[in-house]
C-alpha atoms as a PDB file:
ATOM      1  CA  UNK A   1     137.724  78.704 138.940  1.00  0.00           C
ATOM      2  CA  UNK A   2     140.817  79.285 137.511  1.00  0.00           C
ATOM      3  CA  UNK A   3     141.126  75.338 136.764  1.00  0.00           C
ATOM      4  CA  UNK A   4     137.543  75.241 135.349  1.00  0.00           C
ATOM      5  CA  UNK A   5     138.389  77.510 132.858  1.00  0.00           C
ATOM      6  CA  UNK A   6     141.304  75.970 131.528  1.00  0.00           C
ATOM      7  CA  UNK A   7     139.677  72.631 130.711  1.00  0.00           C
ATOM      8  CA  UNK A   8     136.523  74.871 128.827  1.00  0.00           C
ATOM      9  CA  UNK A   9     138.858  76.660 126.430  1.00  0.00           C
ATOM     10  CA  UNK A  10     139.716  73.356 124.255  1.00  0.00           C
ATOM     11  CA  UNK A  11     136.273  72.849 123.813  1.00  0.00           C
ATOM     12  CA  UNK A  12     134.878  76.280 122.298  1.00  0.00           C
ATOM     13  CA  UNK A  13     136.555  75.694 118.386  1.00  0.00           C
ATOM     14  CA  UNK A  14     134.425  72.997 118.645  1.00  0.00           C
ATOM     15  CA  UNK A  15     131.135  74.308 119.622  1.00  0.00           C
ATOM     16  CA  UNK A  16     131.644  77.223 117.026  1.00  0.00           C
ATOM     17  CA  UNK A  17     132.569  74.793 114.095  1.00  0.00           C
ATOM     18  CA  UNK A  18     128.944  73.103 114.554  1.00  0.00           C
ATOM     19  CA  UNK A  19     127.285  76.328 114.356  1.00  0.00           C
ATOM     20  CA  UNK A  20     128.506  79.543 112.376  1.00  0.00           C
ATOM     21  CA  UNK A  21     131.608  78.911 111.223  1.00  0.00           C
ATOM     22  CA  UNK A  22     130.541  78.440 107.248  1.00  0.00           C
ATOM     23  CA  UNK A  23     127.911  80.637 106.856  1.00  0.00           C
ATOM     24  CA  UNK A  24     130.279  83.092 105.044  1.00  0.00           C
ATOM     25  CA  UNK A  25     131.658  80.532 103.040  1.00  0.00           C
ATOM     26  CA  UNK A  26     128.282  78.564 101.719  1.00  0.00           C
ATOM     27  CA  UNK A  27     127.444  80.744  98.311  1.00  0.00           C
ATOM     28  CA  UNK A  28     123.792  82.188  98.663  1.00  0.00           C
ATOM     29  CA  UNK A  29     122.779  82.662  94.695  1.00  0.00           C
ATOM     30  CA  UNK A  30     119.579  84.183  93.361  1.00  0.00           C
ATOM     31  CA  UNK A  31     117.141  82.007  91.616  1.00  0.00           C
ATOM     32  CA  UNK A  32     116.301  83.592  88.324  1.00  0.00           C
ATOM     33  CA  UNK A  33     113.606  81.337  87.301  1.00  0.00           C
ATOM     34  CA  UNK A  34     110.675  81.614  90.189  1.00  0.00           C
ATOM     35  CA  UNK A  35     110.531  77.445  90.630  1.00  0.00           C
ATOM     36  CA  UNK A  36     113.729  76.697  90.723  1.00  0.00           C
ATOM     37  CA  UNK A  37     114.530  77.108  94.459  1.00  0.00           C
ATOM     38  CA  UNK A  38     114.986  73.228  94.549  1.00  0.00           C
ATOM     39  CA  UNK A  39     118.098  73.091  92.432  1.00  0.00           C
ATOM     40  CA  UNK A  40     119.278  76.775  93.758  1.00  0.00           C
ATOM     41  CA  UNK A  41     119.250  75.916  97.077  1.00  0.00           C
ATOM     42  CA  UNK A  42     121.232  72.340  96.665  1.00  0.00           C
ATOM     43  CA  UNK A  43     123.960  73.974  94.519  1.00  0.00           C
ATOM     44  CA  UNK A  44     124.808  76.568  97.126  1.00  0.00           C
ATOM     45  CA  UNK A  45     125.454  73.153  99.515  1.00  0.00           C
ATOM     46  CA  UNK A  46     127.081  71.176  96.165  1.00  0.00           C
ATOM     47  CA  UNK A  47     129.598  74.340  95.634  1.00  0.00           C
ATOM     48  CA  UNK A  48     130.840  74.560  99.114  1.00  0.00           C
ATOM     49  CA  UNK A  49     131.594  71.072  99.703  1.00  0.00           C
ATOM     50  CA  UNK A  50     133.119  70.827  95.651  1.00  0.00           C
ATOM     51  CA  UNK A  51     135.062  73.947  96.684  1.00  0.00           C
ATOM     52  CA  UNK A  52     133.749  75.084  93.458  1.00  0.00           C
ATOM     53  CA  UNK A  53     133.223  78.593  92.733  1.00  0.00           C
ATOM     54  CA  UNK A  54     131.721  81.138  90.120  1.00  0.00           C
ATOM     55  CA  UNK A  55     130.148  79.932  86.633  1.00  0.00           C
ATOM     56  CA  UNK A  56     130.376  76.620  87.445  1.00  0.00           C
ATOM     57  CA  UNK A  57     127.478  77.169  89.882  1.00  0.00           C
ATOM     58  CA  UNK A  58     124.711  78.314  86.892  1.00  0.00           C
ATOM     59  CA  UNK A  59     125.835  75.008  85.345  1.00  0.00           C
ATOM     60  CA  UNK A  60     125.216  73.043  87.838  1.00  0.00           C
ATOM     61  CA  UNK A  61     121.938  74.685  88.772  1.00  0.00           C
ATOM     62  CA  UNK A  62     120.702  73.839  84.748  1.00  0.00           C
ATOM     63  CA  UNK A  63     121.964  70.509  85.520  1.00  0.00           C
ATOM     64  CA  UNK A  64     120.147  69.627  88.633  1.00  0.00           C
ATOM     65  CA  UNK A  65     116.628  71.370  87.470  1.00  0.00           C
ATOM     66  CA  UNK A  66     116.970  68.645  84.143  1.00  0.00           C
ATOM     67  CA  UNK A  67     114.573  66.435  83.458  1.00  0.00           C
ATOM     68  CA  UNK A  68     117.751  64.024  84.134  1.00  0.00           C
ATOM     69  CA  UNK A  69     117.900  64.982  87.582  1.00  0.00           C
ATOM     70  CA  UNK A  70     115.936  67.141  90.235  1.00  0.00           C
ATOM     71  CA  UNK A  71     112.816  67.222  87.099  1.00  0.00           C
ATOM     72  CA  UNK A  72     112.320  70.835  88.514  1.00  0.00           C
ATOM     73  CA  UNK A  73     108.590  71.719  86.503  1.00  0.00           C
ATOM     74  CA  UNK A  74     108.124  75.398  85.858  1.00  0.00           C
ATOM     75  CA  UNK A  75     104.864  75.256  86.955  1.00  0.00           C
ATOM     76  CA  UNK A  76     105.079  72.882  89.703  1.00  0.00           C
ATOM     77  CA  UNK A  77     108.649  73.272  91.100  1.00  0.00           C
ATOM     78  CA  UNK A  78     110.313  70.378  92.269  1.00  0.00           C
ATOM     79  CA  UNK A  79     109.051  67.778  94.748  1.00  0.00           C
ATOM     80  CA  UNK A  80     110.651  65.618  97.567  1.00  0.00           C
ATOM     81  CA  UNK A  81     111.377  62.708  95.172  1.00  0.00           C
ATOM     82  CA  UNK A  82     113.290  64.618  92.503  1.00  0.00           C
ATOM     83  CA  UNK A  83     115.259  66.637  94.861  1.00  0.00           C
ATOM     84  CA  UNK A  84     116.229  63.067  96.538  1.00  0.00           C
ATOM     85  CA  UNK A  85     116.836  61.369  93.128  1.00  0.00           C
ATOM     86  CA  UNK A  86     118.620  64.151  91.548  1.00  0.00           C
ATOM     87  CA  UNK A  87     120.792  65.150  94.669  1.00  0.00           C
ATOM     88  CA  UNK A  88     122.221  61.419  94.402  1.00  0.00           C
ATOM     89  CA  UNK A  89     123.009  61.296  91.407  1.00  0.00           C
ATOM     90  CA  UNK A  90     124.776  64.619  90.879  1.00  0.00           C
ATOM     91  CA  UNK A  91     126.776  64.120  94.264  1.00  0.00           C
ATOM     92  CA  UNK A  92     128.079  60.528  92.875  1.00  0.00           C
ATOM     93  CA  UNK A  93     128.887  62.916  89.572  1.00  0.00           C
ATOM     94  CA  UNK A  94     130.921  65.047  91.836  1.00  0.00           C
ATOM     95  CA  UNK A  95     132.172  63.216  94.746  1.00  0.00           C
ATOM     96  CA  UNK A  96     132.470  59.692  93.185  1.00  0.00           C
ATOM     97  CA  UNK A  97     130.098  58.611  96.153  1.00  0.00           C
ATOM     98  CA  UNK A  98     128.296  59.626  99.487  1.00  0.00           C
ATOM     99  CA  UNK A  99     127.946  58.234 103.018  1.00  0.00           C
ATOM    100  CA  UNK A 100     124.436  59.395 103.487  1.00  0.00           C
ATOM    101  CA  UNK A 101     121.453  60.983 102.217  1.00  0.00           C
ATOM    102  CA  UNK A 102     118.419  61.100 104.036  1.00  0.00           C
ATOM    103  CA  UNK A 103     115.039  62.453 104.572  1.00  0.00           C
ATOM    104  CA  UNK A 104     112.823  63.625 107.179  1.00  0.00           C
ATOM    105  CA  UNK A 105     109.613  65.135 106.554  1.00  0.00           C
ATOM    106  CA  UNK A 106     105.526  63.941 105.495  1.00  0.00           C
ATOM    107  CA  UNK A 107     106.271  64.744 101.983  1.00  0.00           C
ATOM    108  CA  UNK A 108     106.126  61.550  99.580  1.00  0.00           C
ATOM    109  CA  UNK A 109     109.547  60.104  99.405  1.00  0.00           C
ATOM    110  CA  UNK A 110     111.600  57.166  97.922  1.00  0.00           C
ATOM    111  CA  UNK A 111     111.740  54.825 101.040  1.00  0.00           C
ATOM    112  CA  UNK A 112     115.965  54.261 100.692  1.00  0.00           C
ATOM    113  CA  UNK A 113     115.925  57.971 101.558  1.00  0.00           C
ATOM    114  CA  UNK A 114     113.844  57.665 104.361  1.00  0.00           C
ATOM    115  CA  UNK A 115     114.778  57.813 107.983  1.00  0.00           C
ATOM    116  CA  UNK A 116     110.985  56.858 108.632  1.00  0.00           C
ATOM    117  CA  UNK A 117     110.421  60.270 110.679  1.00  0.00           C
ATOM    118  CA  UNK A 118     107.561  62.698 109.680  1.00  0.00           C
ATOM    119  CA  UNK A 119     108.371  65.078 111.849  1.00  0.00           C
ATOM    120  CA  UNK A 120     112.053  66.549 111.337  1.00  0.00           C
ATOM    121  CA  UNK A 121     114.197  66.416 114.647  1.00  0.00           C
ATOM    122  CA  UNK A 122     115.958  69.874 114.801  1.00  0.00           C
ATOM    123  CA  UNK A 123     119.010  68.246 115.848  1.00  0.00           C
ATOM    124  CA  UNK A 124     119.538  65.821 113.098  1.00  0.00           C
ATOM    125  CA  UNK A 125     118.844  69.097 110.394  1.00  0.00           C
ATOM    126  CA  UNK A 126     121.533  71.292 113.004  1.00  0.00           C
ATOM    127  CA  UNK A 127     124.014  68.543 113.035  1.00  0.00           C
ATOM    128  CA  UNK A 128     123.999  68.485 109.100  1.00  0.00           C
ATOM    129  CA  UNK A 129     126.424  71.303 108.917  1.00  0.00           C
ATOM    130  CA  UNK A 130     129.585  70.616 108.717  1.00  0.00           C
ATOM    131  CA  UNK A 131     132.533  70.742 106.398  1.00  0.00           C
ATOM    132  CA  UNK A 132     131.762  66.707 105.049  1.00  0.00           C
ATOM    133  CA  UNK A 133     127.794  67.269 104.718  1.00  0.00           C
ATOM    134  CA  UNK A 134     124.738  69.599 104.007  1.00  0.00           C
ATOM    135  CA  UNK A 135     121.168  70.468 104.243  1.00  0.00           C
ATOM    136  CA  UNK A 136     118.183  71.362 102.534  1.00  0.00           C
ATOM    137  CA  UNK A 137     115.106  72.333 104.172  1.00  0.00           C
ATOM    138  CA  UNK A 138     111.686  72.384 102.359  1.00  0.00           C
ATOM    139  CA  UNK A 139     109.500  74.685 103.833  1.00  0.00           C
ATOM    140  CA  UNK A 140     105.881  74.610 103.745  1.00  0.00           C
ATOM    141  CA  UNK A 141     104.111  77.816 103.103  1.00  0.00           C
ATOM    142  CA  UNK A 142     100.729  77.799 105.379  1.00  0.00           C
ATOM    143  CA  UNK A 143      97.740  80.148 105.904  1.00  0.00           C
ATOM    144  CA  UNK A 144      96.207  79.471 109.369  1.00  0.00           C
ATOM    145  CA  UNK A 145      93.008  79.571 110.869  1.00  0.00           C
ATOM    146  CA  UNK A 146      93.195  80.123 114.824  1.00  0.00           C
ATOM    147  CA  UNK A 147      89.857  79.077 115.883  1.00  0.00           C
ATOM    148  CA  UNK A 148      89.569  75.880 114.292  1.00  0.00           C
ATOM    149  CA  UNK A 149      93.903  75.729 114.616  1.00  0.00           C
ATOM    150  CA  UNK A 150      94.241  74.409 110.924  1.00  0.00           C
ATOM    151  CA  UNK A 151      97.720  75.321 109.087  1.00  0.00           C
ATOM    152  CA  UNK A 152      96.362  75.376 105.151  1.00  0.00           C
ATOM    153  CA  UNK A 153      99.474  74.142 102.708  1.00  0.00           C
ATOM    154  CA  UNK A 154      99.844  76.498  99.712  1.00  0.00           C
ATOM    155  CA  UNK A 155     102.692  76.496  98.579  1.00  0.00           C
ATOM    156  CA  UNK A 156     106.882  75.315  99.278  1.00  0.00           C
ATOM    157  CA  UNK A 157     109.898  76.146  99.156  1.00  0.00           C
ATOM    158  CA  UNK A 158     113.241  74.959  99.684  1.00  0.00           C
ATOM    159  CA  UNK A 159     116.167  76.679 101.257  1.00  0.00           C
ATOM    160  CA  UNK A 160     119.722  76.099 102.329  1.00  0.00           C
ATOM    161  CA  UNK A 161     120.697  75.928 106.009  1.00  0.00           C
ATOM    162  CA  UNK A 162     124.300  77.631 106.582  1.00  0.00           C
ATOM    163  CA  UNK A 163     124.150  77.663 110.840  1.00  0.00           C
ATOM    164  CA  UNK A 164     122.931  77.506 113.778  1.00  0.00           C
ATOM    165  CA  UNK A 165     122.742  79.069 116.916  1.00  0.00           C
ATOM    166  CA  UNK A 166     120.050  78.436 119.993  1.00  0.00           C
ATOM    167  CA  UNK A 167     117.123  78.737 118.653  1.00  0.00           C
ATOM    168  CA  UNK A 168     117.726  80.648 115.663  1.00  0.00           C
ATOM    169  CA  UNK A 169     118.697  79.218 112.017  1.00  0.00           C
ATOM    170  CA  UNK A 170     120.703  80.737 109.608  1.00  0.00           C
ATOM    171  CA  UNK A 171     119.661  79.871 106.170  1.00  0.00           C
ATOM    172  CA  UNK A 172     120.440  81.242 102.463  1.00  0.00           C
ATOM    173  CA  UNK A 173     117.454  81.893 100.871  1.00  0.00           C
ATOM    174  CA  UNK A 174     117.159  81.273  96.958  1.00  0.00           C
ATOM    175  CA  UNK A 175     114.178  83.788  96.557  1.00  0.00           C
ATOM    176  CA  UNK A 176     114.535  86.840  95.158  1.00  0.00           C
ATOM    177  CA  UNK A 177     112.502  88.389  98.122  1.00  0.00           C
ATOM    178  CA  UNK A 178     114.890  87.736 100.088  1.00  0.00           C
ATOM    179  CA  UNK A 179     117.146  89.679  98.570  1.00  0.00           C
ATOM    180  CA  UNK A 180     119.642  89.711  95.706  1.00  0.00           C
ATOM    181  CA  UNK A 181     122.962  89.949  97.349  1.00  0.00           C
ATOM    182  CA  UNK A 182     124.960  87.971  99.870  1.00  0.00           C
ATOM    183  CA  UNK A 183     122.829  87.507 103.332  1.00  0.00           C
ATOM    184  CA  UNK A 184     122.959  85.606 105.734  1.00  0.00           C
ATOM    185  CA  UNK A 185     119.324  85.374 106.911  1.00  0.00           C
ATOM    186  CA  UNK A 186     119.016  84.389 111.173  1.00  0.00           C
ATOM    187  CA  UNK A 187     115.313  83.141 111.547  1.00  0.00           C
ATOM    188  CA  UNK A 188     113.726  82.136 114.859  1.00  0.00           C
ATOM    189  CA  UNK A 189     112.258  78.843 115.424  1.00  0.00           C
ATOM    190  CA  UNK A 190     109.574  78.148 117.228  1.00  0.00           C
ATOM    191  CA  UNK A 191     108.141  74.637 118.183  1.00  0.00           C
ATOM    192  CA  UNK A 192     104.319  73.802 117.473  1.00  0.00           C
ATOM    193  CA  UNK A 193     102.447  72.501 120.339  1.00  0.00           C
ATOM    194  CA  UNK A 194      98.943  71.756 118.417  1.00  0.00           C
ATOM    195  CA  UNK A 195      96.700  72.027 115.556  1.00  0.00           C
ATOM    196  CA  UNK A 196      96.697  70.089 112.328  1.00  0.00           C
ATOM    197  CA  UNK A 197      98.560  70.399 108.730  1.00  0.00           C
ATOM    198  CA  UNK A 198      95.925  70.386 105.897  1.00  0.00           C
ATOM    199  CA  UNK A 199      96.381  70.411 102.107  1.00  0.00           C
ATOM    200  CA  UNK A 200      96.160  68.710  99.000  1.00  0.00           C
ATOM    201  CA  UNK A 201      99.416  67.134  99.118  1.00  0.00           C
ATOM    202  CA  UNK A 202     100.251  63.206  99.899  1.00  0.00           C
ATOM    203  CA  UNK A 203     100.764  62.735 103.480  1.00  0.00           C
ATOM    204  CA  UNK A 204      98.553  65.776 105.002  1.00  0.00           C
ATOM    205  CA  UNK A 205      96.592  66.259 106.463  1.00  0.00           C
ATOM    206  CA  UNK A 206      98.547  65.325 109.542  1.00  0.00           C
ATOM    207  CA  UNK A 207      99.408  66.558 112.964  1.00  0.00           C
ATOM    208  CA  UNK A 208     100.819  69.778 113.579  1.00  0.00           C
ATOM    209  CA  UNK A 209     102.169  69.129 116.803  1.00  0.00           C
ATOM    210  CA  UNK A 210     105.905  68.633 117.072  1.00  0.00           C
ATOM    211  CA  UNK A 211     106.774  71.021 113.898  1.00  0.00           C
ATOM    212  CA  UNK A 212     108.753  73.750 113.725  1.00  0.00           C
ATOM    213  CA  UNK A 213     107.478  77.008 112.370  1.00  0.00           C
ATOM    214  CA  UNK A 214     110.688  79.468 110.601  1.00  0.00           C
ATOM    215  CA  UNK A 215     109.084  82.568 112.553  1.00  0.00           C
ATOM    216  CA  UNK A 216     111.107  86.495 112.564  1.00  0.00           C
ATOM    217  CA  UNK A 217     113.960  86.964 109.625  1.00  0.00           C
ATOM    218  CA  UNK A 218     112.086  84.935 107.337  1.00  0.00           C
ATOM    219  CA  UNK A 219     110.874  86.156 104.033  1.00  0.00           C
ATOM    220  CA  UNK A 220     107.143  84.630 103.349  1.00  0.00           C
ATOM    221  CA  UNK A 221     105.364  84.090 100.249  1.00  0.00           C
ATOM    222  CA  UNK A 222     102.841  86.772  99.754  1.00  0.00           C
ATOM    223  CA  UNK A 223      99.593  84.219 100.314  1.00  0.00           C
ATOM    224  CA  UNK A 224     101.374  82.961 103.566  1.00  0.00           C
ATOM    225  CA  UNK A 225     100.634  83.793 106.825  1.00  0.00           C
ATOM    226  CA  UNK A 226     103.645  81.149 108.302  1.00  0.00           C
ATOM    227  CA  UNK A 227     106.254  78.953 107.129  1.00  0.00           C
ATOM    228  CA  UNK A 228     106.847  75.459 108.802  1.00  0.00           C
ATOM    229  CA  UNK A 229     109.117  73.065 108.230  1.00  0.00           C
ATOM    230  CA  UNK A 230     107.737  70.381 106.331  1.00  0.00           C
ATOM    231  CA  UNK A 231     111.151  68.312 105.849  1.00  0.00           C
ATOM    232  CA  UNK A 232     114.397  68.107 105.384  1.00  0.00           C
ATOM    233  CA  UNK A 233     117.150  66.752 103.349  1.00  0.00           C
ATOM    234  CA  UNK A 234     120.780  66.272 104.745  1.00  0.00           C
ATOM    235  CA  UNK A 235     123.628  64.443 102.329  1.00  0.00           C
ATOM    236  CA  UNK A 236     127.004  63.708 103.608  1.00  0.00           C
ATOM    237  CA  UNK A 237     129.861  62.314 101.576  1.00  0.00           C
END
């Protein structure tokens, strides 16, 4: 036993590194204006791997909501495409370049982001997390009807994913629901078995089977009765 042990230890740094060990560290700001969770969300991932801190991060959260960039609309928000479009370009602003940035999701998307999976694969989004790389995840904002077993889209949102651990997320929430201090929000996860996504949006309606609904700890819209996880966006330099 004794021998078991001792080959175990080396490996826990790395196990905790994967999971929790920025989630004090990622910033978790506010969004003032109510559509601009997009660009919120992305600068809390853009400031921790810039090692940036303070005003520079209301800056850069103009910047990326431009119509330059993310095109955030203050009606509309901000959808898959300008998120994509104005990620890249602000990280090759800041970083000089990237190694990746990708997409998973049914949400309309510019096919160099794509990985060509509808259905995001929880351990591509957990594996995002690191010191080199970060994630976005847009979440879909559904009412649901259990006899016929129909998730109705309406509305999004986008978040930032900070850890993991088992089957709970920790994300930082740019809502003002959620809270307008510091929190680290742990939010259960729960795998769809059936049913169907339906909307007005490009790409539904489609299967729900195979999606992940962001159950207890999360903050719903007021018209929602669940929030699944249409897609997500992971960028690593």
């Amino acid at each position: 036993m004794k021998k078991l042990i001792s080959i175990l230890i080396p490996l826990l740094p790395y196990v905790v590194i994967g999971s929790i060990a920025y989630i004090d560290e990622i910033p978790d700001y506010t969004q003032k204006n109510s559509q601009y969770c997009a660009p919120v969300a992305a600068s809390n991932g853009l400031i921790w791997l810039s090692k940036q801190k303070g005003s520079k991060q209301e800056r850069l959260i103009k910047k990326l909501a431009s119509r330059r960039y993310m095109d955030t609309s203050d009606k509309d928000g901000t959808g898959t495409t300008g998120v994509l479009n104005g990620l890249g370009k602000v990280a090759k602003e800041l970083f000089g370049t990237y190694s990746e940035l990708e997409y998973q999701g049914w949400r309309l998307h510019p096919p160099q982001y794509s990985k060509g999976i509808s259905k995001p694969d929880i351990n591509w989004i957990k594996d995002g997390v690191s010191q080199s790389s970060m994630v976005l995840l847009n979440v879909g904002w559904y009412t649901h009807d259990a006899k016929k077993d129909v998730y109705e889209r309406v509305g999004g949102h986008w978040v930032t994913l900070v850890g993991f651990e088992g089957e709970m997320l920790v994300i930082h929430d740019p809502a003002p629901r959620a809270g307008k201090s510091f929190q680290n929000e742990e939010v259960q996860i729960k795998l769809i078995q059936e049913g169907n996504l339906e909307g007005k949006k490009s790409g539904l309606p489609t299967t729900a089977n195979g999606r992940y609904i962001l159950g207890a700890g999360m903050h719903l819209n007021s018209r929602a009765d669940v929030a699944i996880i249409d897609g997500a966006v992971r960028l690593k330099l």
